[in-house]
N, C-alpha and C. Protein backbone atom coordinates (compact mmCIF):
# COMPACT_ATOMS: atom_id res chain seq x y z
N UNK A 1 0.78 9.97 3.35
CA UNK A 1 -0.28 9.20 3.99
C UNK A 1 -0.01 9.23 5.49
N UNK A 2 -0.43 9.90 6.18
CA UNK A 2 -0.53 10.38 7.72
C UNK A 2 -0.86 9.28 8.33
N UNK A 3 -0.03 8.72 9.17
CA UNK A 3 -0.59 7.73 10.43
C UNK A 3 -0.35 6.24 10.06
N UNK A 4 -0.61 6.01 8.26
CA UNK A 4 0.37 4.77 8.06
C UNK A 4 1.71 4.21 7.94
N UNK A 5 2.22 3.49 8.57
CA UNK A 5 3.65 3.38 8.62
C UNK A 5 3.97 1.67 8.49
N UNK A 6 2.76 0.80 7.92
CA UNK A 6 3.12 -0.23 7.74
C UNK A 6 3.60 -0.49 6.07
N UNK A 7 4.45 -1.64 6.14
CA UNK A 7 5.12 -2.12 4.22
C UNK A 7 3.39 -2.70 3.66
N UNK A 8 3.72 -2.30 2.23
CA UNK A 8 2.77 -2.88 1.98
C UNK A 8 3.76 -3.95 0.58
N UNK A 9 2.84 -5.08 0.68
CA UNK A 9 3.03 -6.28 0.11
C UNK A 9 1.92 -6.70 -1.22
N UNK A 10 2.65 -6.74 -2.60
CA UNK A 10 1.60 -6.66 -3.19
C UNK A 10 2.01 -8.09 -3.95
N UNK A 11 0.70 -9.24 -4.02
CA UNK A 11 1.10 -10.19 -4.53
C UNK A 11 -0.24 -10.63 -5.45
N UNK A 12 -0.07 -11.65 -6.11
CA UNK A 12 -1.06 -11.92 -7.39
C UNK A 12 -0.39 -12.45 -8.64
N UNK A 13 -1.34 -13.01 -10.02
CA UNK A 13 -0.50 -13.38 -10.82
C UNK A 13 0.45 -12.75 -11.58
N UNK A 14 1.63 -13.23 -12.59
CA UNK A 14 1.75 -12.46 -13.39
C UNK A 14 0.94 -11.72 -14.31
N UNK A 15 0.87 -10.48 -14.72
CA UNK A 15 0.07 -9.78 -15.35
C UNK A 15 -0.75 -8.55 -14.56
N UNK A 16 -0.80 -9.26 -13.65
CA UNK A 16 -2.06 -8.40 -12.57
C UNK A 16 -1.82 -6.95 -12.33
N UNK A 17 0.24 -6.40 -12.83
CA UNK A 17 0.01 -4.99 -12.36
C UNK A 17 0.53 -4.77 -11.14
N UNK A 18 1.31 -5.67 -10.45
CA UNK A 18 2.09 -5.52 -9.50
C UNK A 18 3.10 -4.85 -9.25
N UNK A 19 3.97 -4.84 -10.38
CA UNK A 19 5.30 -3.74 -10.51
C UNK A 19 4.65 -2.26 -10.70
N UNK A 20 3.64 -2.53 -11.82
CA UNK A 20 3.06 -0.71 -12.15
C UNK A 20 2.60 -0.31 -11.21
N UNK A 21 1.99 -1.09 -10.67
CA UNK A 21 0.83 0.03 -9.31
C UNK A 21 1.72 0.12 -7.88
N UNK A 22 2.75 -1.00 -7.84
CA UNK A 22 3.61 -0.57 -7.01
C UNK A 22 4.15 0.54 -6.74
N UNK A 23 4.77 0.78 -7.73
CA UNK A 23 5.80 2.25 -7.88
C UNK A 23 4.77 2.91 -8.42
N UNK A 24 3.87 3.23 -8.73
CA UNK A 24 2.79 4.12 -8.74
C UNK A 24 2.39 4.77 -7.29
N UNK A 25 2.39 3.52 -6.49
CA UNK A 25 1.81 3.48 -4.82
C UNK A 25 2.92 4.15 -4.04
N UNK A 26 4.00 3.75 -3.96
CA UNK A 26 5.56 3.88 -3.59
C UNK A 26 5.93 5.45 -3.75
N UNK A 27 5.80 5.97 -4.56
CA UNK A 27 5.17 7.26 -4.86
C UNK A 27 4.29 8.05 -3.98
N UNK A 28 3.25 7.61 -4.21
CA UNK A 28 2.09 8.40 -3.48
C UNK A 28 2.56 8.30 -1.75
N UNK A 29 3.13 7.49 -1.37
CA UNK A 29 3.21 6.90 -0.30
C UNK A 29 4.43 7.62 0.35
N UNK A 30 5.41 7.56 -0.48
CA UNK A 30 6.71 8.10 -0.38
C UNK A 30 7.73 7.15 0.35
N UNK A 31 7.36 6.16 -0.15
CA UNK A 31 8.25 4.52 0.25
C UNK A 31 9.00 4.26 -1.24
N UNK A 32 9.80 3.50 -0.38
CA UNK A 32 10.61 3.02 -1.50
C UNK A 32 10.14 1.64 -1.86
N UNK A 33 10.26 1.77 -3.30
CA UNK A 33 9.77 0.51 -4.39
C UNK A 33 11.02 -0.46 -4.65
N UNK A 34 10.29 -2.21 -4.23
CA UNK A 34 11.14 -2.92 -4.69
C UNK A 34 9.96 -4.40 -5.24
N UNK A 35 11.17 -5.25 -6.64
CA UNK A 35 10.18 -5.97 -7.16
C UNK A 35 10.71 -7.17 -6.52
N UNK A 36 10.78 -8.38 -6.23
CA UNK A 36 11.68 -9.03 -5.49
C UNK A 36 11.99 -9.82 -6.59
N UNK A 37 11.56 -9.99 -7.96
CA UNK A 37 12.06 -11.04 -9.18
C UNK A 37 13.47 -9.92 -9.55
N UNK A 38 13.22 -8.85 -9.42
CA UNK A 38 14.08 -7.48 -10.04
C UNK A 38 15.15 -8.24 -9.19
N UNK A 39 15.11 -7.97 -7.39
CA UNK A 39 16.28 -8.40 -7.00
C UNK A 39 16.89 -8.79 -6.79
N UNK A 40 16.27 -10.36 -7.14
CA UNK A 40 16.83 -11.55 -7.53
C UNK A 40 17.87 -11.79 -8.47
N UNK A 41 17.41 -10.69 -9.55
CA UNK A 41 18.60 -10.60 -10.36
C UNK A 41 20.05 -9.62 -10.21
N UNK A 42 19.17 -8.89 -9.59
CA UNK A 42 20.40 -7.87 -9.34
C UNK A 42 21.22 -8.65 -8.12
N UNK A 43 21.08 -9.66 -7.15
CA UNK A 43 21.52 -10.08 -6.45
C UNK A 43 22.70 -11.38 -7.12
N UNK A 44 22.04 -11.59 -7.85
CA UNK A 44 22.38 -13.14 -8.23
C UNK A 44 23.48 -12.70 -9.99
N UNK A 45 23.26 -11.50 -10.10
CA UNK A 45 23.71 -11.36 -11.51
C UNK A 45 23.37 -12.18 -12.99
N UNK A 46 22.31 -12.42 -12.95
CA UNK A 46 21.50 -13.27 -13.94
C UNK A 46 19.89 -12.87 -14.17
N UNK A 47 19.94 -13.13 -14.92
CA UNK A 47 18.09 -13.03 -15.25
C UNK A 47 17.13 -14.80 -14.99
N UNK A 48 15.94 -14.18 -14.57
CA UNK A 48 15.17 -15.49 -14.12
C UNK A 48 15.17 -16.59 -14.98
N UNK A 49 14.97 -16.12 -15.95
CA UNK A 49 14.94 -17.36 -17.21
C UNK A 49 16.71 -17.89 -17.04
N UNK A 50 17.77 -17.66 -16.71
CA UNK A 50 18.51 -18.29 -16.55
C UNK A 50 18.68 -19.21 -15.21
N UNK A 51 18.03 -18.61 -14.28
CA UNK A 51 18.08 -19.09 -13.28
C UNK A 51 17.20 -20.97 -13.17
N UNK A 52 16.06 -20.56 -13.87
CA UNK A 52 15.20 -21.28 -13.96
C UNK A 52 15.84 -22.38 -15.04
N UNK A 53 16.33 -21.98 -15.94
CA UNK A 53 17.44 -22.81 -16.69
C UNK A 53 18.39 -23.64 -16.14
N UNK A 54 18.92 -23.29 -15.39
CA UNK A 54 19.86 -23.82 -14.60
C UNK A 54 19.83 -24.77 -12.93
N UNK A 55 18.81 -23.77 -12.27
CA UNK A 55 18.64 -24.42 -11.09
C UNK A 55 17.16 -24.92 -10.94
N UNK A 56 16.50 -24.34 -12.07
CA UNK A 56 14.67 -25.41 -11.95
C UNK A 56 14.18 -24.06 -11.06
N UNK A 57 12.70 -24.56 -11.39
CA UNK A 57 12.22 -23.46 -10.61
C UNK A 57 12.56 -23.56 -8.76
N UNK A 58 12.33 -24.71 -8.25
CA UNK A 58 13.02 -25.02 -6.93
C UNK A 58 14.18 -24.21 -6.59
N UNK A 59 15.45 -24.23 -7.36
CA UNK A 59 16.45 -23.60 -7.20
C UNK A 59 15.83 -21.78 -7.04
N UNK A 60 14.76 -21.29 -8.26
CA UNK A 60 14.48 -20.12 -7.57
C UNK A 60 13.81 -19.93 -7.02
N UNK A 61 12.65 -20.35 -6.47
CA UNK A 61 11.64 -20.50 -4.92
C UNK A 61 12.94 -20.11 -3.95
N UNK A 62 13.75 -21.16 -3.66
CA UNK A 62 14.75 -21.00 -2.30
C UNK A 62 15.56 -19.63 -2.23
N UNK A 63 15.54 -18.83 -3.67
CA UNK A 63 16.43 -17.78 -3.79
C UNK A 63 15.51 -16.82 -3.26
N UNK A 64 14.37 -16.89 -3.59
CA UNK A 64 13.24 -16.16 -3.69
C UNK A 64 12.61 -16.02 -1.91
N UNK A 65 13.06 -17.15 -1.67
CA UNK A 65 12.33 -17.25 0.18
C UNK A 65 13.52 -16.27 0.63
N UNK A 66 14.85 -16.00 0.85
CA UNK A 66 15.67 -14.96 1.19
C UNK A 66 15.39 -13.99 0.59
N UNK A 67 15.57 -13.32 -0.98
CA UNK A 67 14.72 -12.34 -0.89
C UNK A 67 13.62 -11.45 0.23
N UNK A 68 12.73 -12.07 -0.11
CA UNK A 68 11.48 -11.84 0.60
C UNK A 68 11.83 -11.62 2.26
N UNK A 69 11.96 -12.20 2.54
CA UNK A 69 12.41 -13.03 3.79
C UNK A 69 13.50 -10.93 4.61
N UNK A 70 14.73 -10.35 3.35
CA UNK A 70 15.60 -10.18 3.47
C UNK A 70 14.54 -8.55 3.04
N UNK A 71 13.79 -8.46 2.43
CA UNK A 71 13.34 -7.21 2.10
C UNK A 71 12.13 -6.75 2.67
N UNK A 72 11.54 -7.78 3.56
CA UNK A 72 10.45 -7.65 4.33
C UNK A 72 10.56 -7.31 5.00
N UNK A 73 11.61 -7.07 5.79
CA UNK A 73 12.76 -6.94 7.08
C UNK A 73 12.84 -5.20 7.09
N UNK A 74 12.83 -4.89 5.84
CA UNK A 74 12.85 -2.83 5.81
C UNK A 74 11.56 -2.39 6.30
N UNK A 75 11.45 -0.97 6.64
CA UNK A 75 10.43 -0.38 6.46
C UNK A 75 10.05 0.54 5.63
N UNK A 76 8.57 0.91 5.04
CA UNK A 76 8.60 2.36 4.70
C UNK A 76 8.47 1.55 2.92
N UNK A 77 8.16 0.63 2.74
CA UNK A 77 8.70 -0.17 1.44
C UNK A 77 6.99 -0.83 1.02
N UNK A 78 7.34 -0.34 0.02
CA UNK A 78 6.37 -1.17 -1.37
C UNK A 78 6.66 -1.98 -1.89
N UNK A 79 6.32 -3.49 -1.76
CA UNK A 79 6.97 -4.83 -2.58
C UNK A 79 6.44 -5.50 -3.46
N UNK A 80 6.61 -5.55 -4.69
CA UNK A 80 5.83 -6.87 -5.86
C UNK A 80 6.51 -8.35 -5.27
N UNK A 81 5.85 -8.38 -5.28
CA UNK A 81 6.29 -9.87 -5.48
C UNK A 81 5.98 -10.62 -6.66
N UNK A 82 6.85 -11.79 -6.20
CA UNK A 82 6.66 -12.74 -7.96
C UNK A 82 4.87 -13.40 -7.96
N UNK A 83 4.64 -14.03 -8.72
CA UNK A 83 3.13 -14.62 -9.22
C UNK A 83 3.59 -15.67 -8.08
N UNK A 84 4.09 -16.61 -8.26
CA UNK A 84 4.90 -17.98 -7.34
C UNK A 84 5.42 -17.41 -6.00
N UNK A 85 5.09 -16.35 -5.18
CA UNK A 85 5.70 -16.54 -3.85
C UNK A 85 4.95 -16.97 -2.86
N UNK A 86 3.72 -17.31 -3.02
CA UNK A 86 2.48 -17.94 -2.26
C UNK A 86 2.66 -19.28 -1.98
N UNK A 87 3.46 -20.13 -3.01
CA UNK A 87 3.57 -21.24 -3.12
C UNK A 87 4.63 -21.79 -1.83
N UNK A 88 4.99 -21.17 -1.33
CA UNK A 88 6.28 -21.24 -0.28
C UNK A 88 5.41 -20.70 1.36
N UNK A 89 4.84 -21.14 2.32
CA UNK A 89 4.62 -21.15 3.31
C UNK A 89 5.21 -19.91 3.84
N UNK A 90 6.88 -20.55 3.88
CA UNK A 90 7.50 -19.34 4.69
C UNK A 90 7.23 -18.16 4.15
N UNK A 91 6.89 -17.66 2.90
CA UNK A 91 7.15 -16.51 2.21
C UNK A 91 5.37 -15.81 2.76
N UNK A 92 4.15 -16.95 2.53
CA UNK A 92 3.29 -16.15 3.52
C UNK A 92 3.30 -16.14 4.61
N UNK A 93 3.78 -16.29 5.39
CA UNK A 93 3.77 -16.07 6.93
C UNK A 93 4.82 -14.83 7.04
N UNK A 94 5.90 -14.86 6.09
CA UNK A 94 6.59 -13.36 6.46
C UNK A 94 5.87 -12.47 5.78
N UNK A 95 5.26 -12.41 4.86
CA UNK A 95 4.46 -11.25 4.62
C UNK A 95 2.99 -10.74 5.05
N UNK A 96 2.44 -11.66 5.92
CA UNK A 96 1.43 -11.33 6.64
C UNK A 96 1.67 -11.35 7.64
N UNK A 97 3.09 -10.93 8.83
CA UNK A 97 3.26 -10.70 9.47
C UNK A 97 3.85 -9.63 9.45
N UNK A 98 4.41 -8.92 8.14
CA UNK A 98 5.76 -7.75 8.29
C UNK A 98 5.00 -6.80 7.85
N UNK A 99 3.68 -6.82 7.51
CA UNK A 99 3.16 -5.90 6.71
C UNK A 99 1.83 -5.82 5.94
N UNK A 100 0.84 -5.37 5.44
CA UNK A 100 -0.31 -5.14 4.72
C UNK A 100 -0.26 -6.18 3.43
N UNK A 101 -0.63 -6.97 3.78
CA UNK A 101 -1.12 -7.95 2.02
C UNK A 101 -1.99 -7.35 1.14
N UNK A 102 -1.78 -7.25 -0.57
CA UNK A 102 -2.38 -6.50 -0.98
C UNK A 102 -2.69 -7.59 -2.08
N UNK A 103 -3.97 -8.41 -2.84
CA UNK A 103 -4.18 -9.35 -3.58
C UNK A 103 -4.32 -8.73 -4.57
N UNK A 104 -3.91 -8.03 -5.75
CA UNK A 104 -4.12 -7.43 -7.34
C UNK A 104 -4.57 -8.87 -8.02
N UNK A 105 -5.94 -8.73 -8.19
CA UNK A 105 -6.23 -10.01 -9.44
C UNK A 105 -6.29 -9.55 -10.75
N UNK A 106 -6.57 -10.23 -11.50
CA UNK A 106 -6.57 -10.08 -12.94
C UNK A 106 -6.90 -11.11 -13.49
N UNK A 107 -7.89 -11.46 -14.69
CA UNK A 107 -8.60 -12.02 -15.53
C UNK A 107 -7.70 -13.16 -15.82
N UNK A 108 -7.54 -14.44 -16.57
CA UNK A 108 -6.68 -15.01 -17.61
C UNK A 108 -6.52 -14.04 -18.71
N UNK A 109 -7.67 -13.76 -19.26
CA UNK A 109 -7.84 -12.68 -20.56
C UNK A 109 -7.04 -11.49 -20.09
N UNK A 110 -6.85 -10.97 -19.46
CA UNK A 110 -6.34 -9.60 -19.20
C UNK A 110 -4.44 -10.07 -18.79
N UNK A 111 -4.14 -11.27 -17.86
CA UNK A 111 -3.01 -11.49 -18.25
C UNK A 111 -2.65 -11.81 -19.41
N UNK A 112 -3.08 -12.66 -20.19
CA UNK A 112 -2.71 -13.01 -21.43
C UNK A 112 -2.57 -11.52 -21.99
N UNK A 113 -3.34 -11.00 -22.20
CA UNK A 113 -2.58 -9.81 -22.90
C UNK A 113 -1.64 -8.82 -22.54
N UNK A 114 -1.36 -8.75 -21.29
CA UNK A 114 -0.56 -7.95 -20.50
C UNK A 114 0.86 -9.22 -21.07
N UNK A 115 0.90 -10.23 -20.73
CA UNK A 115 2.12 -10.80 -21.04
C UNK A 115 2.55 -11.95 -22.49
N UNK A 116 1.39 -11.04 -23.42
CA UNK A 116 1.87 -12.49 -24.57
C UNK A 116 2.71 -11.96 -24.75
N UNK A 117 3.84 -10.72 -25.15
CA UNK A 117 5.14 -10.51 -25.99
C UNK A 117 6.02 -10.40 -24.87
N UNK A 118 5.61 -10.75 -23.49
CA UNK A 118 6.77 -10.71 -23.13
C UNK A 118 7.94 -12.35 -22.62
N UNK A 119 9.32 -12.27 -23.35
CA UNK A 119 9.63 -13.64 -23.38
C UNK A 119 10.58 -13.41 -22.05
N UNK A 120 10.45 -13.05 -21.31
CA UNK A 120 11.39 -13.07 -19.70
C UNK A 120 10.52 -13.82 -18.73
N UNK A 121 9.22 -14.12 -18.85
CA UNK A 121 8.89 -15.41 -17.94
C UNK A 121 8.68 -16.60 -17.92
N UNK A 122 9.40 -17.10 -17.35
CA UNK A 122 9.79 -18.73 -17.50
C UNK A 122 8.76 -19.64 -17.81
N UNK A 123 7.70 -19.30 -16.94
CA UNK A 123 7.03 -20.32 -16.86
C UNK A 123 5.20 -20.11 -17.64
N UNK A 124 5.42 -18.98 -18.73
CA UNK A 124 4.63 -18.91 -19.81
C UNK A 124 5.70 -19.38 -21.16
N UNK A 125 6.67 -20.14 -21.04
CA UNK A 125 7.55 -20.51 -22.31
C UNK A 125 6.92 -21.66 -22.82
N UNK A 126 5.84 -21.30 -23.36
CA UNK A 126 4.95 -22.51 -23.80
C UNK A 126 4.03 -22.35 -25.04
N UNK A 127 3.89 -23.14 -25.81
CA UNK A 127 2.33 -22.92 -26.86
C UNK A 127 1.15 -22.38 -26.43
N UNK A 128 1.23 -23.12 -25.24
CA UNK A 128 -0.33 -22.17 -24.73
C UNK A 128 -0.38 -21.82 -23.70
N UNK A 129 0.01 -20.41 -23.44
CA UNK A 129 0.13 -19.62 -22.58
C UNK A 129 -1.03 -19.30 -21.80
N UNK A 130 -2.07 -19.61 -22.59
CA UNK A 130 -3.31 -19.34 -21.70
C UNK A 130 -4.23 -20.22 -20.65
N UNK A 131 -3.79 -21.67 -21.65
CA UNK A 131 -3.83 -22.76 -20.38
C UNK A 131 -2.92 -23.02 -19.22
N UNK A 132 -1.66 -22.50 -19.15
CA UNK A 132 -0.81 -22.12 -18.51
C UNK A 132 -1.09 -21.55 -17.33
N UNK A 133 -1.59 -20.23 -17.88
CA UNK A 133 -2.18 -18.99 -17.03
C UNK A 133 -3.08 -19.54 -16.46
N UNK A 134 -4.04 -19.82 -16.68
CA UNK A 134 -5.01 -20.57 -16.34
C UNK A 134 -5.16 -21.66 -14.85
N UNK A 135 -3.90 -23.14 -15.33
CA UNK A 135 -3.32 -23.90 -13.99
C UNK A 135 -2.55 -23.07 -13.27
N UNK A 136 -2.07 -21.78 -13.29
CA UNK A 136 -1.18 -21.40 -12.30
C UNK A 136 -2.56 -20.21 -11.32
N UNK A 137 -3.31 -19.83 -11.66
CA UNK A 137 -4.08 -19.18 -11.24
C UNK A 137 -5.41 -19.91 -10.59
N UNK A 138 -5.37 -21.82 -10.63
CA UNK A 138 -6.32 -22.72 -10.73
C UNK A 138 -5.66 -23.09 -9.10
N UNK A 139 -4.18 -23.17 -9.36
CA UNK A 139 -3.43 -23.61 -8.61
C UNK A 139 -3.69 -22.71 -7.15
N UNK A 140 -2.93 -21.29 -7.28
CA UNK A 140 -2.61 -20.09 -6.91
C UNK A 140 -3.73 -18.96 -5.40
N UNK A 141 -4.57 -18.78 -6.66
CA UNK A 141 -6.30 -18.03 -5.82
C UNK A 141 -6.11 -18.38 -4.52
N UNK A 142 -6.24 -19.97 -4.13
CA UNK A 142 -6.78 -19.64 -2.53
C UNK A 142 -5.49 -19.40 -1.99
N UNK A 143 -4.79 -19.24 -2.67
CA UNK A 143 -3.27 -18.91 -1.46
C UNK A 143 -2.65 -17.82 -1.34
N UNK A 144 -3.87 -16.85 -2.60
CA UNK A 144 -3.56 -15.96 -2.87
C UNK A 144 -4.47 -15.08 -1.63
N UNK A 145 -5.78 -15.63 -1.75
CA UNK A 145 -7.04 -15.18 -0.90
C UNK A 145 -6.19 -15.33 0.93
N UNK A 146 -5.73 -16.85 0.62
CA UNK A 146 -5.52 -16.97 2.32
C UNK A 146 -4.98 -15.79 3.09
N UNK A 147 -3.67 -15.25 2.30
CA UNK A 147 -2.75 -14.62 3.09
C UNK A 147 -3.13 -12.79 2.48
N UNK A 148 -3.59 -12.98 2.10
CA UNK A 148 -4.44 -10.70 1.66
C UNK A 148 -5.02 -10.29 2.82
N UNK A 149 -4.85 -9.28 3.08
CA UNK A 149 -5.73 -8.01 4.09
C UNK A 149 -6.72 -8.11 2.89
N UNK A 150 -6.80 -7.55 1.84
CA UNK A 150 -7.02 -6.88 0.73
C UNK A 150 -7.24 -7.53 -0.49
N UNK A 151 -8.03 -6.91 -1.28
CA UNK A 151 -8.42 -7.73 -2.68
C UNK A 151 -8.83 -6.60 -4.15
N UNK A 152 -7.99 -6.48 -4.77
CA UNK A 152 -8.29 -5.55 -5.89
C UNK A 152 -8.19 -6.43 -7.16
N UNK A 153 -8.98 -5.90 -8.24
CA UNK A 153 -8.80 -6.32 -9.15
C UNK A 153 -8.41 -4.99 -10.24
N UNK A 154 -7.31 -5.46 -11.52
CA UNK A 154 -6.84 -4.69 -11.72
C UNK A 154 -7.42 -4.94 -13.15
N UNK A 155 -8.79 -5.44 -14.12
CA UNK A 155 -8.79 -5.98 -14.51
C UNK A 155 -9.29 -4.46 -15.54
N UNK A 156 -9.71 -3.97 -16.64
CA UNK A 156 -9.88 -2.47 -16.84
C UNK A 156 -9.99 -1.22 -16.09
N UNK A 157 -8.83 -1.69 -15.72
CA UNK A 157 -8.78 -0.15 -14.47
C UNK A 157 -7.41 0.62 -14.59
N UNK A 158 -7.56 2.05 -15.05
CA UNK A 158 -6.55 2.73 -14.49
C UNK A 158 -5.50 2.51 -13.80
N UNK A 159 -3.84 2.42 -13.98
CA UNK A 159 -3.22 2.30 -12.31
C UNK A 159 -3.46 3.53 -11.15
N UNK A 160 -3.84 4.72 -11.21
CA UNK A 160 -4.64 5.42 -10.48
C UNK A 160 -5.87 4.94 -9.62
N UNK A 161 -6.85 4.63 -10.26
CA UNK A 161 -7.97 4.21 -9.65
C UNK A 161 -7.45 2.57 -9.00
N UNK A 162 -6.27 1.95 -9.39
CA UNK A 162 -6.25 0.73 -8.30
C UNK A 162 -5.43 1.64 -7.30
N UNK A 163 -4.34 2.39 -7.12
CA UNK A 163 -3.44 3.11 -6.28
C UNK A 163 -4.63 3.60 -5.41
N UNK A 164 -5.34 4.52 -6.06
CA UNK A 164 -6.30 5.26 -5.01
C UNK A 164 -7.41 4.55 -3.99
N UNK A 165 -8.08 3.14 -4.87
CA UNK A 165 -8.52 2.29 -3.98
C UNK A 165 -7.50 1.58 -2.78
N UNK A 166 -6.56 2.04 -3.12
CA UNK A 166 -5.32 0.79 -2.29
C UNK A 166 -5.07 1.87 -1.17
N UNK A 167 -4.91 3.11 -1.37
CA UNK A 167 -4.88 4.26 -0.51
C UNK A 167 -5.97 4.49 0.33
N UNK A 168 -7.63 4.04 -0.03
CA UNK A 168 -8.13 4.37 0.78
C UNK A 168 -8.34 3.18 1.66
N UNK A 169 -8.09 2.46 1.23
CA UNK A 169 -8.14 1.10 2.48
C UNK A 169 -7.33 1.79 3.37
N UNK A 170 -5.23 2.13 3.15
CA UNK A 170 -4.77 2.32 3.68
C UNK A 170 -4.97 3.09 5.21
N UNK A 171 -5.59 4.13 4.38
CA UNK A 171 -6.32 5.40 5.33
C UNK A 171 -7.33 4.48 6.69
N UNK A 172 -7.67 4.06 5.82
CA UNK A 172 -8.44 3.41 6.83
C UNK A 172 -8.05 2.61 7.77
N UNK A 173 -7.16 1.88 7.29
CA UNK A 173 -6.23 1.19 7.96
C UNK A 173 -5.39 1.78 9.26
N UNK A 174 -5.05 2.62 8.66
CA UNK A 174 -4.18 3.82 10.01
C UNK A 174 -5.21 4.41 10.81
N UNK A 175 -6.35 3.96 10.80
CA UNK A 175 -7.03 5.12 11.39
C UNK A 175 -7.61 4.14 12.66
N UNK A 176 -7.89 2.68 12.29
CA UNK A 176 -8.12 1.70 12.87
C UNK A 176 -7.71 1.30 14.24
């Protein structure tokens, strides 16, 4: 991609397709891919659900603001972020300053199925995952809207056709 040289930042709920179209993008781009829940663990030597076990979700927000904070700081980089990093001020203001905000939405219906079998997120450990989904995305949207360049929805779509829409903003973007 000729002429772009800014990080791009991809945030939204769980489900939305953030890790896939990342390193899909990261790829095309020829940046390096990082998830920041991934390096949370690899940092901390634990998995989230323990973390969240142990220190509450608070305890991982604050882990999560260094992260971010610590990987925003590279260049040349493709970042997921968690569903919850919106919720933290500091975490939008460093990413709409270090780099391209990228909003991946997605349905309730389309997360729910992207994440009913999976038991590694904390905060679908519930009976009803869909009312869940639901208050966190009720919650979430405008803070999701506030801090985006950008707005895709990933909701029956290809990860190609979201990469390639995300590319041609880019283009455009560099050209600006």
């Amino acid at each position: 991609m000729l002429g772009f040289k800014q990080n791009v930042f991809l945030i939204g709920p769980m489900g939305a397709g953030k890790t896939t179209v990342g390193k899909a993008l990261a790829k095309e781009l020829g940046y390096t891919f990082y998830d920041s829940d991934q390096e949370i663990e690899v940092t901390t030597g634990v998995d989230i659900a323990w973390i969240f076990d142990v220190e509450g979700e608070a305890g991982f927000r604050e882990r999560e603001v260094g992260v971010i904070d610590r990987l925003s700081q590279l260049t040349g980089i493709v970042l997921a972020t968690g569903g919850g990093v919106v919720e933290r001020e500091e975490n939008c203001r460093v990413l709409a300053s270090r780099g391209l905000v990228v909003y991946l939405q997605a349905s309730v219906g389309q997360q729910l199925e992207r994440t009913i079998k999976d038991r590694r997120r904390p905060l679908l450990q519930t009976d009803d995952k869909e009312s869940k989904l639901k208050e966190l995305i009720e919650r979430r949207h405008q803070l999701y809207k506030s801090v985006a360049d950008y707005e895709f929805s990933t909701d029956s779509c290809t990860i190609k056709s979201v990469v390639n829409d995300i590319l041609a903003v880019l283009s455009d973007n560099s050209e600006s």
